[in-house]
N, C-alpha and C. Protein backbone atom coordinates (compact mmCIF):
# COMPACT_ATOMS: atom_id res chain seq x y z
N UNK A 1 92.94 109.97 55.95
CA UNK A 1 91.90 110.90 55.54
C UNK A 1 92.34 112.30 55.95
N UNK A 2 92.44 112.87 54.90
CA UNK A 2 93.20 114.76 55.26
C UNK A 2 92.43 115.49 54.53
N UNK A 3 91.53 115.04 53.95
CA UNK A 3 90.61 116.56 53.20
C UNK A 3 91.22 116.90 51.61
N UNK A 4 92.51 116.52 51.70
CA UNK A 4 93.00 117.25 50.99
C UNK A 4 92.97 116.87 49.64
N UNK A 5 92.28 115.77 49.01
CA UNK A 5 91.79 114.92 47.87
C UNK A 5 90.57 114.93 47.09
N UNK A 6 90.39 115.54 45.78
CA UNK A 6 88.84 115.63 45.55
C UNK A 6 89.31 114.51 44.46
N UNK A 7 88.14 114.17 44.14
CA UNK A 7 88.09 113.31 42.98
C UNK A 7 86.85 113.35 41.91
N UNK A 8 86.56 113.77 41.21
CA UNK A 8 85.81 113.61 39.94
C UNK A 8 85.13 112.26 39.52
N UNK A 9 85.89 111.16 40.02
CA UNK A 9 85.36 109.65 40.08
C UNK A 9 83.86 109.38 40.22
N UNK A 10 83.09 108.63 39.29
CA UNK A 10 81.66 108.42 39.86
C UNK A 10 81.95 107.18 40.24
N UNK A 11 81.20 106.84 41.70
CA UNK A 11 80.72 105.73 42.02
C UNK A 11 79.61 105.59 42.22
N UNK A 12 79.31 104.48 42.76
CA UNK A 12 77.93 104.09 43.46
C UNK A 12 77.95 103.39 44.76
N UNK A 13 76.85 103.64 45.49
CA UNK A 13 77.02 103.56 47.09
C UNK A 13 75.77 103.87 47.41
N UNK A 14 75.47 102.74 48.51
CA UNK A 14 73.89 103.43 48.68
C UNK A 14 74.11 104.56 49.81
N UNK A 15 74.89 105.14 50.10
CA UNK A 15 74.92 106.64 50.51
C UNK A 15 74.35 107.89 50.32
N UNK A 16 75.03 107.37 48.50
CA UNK A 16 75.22 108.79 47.34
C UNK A 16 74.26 108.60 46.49
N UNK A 17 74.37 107.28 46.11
CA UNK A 17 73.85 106.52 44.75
C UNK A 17 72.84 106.33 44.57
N UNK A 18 71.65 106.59 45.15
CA UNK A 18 70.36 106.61 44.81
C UNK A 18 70.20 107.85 44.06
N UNK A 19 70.69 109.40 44.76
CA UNK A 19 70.82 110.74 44.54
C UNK A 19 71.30 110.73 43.11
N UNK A 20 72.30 110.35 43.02
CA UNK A 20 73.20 110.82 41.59
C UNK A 20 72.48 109.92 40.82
N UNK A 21 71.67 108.62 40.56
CA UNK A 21 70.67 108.49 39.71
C UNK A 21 69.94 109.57 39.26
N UNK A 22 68.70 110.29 40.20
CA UNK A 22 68.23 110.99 39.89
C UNK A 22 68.88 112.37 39.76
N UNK A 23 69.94 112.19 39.60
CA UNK A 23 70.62 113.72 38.93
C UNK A 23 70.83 114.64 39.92
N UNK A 24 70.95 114.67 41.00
CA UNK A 24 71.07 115.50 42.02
C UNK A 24 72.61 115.23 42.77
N UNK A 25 73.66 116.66 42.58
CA UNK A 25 74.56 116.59 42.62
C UNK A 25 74.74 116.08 44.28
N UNK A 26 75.91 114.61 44.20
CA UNK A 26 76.48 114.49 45.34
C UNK A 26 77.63 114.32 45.89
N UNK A 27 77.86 114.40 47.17
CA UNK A 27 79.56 113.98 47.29
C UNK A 27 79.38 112.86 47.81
N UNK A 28 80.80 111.95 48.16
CA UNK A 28 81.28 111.22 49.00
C UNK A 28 82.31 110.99 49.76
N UNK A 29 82.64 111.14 51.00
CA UNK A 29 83.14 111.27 51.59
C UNK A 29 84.60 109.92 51.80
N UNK A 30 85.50 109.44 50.71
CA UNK A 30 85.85 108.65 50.92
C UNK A 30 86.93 108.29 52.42
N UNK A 31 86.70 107.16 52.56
CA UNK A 31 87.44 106.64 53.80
C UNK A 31 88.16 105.64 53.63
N UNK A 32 88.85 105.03 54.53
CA UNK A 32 89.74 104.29 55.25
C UNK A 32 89.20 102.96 55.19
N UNK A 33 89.34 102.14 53.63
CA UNK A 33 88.65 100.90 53.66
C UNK A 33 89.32 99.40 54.39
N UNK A 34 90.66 100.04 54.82
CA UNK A 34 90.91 98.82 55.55
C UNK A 34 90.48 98.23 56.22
N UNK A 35 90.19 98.19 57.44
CA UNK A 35 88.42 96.99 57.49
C UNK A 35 87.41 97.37 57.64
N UNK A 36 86.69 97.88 56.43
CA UNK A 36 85.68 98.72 56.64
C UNK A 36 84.80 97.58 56.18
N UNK A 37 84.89 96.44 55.75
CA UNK A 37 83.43 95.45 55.60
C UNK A 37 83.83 94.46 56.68
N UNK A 38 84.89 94.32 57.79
CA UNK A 38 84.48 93.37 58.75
C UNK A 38 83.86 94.12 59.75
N UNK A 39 83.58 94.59 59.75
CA UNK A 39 82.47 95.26 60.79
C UNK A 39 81.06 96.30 60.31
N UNK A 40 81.29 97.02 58.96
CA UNK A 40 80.18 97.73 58.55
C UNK A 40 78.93 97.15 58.27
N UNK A 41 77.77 97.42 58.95
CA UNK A 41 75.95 97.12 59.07
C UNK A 41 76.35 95.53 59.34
N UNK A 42 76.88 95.26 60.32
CA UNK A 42 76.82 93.81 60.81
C UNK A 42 76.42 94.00 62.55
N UNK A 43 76.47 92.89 62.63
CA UNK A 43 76.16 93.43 64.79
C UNK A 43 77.33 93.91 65.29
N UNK A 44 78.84 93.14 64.82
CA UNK A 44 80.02 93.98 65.27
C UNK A 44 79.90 95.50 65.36
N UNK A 45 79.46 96.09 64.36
CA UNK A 45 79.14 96.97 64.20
C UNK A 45 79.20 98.42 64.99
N UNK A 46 79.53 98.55 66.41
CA UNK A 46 79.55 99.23 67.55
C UNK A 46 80.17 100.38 68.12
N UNK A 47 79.64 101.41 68.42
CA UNK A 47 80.54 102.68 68.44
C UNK A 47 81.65 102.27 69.01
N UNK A 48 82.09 101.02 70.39
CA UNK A 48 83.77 101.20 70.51
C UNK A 48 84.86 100.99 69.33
N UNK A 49 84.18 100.68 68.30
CA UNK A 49 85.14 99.98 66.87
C UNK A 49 85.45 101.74 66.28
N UNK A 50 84.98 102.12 66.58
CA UNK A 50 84.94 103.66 65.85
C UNK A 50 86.67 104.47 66.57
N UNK A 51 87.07 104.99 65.31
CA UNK A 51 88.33 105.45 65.54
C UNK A 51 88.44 106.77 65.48
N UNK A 52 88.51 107.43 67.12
CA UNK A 52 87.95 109.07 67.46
C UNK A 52 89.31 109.74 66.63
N UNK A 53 89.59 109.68 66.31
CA UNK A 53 90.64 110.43 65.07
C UNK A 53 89.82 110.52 63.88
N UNK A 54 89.63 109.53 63.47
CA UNK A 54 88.81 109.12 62.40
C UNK A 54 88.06 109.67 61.93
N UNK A 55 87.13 109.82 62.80
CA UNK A 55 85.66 110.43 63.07
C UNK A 55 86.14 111.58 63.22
N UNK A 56 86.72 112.48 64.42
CA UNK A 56 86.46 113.96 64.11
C UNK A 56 87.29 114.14 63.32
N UNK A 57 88.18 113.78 62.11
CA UNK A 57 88.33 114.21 60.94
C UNK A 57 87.56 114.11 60.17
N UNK A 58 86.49 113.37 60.10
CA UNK A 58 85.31 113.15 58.76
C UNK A 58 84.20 114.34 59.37
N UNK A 59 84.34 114.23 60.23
CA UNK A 59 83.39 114.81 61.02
C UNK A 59 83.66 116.33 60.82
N UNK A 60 85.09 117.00 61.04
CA UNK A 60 85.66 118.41 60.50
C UNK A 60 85.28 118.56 58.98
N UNK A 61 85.83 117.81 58.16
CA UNK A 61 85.49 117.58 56.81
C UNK A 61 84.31 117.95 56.07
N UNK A 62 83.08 117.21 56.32
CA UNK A 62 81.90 117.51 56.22
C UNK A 62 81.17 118.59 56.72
N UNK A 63 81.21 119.15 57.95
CA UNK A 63 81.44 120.55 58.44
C UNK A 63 81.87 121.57 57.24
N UNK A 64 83.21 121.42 57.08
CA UNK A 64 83.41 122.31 56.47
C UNK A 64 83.03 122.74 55.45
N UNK A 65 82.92 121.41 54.77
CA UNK A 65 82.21 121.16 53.71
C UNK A 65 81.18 121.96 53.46
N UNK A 66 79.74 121.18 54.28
CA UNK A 66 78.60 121.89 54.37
C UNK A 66 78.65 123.91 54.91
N UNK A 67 79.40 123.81 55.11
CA UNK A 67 79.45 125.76 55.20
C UNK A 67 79.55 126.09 54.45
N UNK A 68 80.79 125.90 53.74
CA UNK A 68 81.15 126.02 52.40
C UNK A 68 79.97 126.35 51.01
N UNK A 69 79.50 124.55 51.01
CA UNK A 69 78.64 124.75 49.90
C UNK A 69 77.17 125.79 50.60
N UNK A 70 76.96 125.86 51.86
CA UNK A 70 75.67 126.38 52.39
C UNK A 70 75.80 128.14 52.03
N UNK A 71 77.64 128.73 52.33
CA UNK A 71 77.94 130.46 51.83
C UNK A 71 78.08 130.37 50.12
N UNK A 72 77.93 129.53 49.82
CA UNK A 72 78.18 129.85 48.01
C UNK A 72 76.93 130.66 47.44
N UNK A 73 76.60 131.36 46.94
CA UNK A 73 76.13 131.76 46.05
C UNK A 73 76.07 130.96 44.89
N UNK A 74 76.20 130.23 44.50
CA UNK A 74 76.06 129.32 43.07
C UNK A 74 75.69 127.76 44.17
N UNK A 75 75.54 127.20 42.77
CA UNK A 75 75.32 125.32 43.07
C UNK A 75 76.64 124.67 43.02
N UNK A 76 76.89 123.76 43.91
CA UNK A 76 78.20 122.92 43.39
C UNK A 76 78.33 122.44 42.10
N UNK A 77 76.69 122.36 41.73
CA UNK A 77 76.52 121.54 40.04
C UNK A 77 75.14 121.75 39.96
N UNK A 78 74.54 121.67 38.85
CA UNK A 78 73.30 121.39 38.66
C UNK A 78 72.35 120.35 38.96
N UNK A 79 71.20 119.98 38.71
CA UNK A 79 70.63 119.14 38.62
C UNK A 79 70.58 118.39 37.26
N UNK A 80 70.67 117.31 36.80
CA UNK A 80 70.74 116.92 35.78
C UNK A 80 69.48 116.11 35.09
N UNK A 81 69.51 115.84 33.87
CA UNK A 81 68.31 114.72 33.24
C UNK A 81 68.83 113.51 33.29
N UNK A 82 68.00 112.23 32.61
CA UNK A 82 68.46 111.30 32.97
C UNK A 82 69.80 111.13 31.49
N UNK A 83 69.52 111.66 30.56
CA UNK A 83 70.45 111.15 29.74
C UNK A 83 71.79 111.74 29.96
N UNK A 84 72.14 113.03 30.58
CA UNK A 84 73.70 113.28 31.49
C UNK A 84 73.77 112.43 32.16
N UNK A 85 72.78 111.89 33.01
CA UNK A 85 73.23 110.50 34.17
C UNK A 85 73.70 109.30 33.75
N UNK A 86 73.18 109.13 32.45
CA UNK A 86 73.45 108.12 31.41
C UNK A 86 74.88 108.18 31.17
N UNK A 87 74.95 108.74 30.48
CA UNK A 87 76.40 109.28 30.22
C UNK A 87 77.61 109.22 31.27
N UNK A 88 77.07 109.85 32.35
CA UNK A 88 77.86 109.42 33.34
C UNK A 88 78.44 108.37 33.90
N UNK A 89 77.26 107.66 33.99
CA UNK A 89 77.84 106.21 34.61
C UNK A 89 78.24 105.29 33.09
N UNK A 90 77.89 105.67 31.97
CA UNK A 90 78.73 104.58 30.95
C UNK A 90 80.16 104.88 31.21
N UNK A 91 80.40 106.41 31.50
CA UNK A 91 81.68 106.52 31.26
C UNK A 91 82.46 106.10 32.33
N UNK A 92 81.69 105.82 33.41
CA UNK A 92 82.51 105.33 34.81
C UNK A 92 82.79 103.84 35.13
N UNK A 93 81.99 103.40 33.82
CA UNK A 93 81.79 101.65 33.58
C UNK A 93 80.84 100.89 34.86
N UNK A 94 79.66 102.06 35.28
CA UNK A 94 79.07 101.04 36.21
C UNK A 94 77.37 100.90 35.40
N UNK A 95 77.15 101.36 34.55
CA UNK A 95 76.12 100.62 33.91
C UNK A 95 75.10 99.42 33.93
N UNK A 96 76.49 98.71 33.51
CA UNK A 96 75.57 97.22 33.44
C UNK A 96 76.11 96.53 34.98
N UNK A 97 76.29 97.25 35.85
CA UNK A 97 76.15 96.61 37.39
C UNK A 97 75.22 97.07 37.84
N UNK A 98 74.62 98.88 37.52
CA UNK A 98 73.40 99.36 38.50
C UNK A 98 72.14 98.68 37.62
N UNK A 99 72.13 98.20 36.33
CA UNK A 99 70.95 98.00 35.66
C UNK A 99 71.43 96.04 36.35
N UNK A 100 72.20 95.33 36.27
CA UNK A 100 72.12 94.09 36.67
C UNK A 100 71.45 93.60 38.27
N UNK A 101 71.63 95.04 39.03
CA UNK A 101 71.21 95.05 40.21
C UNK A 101 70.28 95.92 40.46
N UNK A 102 69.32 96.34 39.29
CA UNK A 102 67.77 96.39 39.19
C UNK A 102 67.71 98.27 39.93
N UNK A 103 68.79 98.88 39.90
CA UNK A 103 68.90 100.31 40.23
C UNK A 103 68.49 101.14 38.99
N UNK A 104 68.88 100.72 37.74
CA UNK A 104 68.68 101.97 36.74
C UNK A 104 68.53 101.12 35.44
N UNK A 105 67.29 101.78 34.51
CA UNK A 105 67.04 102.14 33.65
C UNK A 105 67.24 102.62 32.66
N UNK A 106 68.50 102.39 31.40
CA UNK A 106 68.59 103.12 30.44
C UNK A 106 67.77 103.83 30.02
């Protein structure tokens, strides 16, 4: 994780992904999925598993981030309707996973 990667990619995540339904521009902060589901929201779960590199790089990141977008004068993006959101996720091919898993509404 170096900052140094944007991506245009839509996903979904219950992080982000409730937000970018309703059209409200978001980021995500991608990470280091190598074992990020043997231990994520389980009891393992525990700040010693946490990797202090890790962290105050996500941690710098988002910082910076948030200054950033907080001195702009403009929006990172707009707010959108639902049929740009539409659009969005057909084109990202997650559609018929957020409507199969009872998130969205054509």
């Amino acid at each position: 994780m170096d900052g140094g990667d944007i991506s245009m990619e839509a996903t979904y995540n219950t992080d982000h992904g409730p937000f970018m339904l309703q059209g409200i521009p978001a980021l995500d902060l991608e990470v280091d999925m190598t074992h990020y589901m043997e231990i994520h929201h389980k009891s393992s779960d525990t700040l010693d598993k946490v990797d202090a590199l890790d962290f105050k790089g996500g941690e710098a990141i988002v910082a910076v981030t948030a200054y950033e977008i907080a001195q702009s004068e403009t929006a990172i993006a707009p707010h959108i309707d639902h049929d740009a959101v539409s659009e969005i996720i057909k084109k990202a091919k997650l559609e018929d996973m957020l409507v199969n898993v009872g998130v969205w509404k054509p």
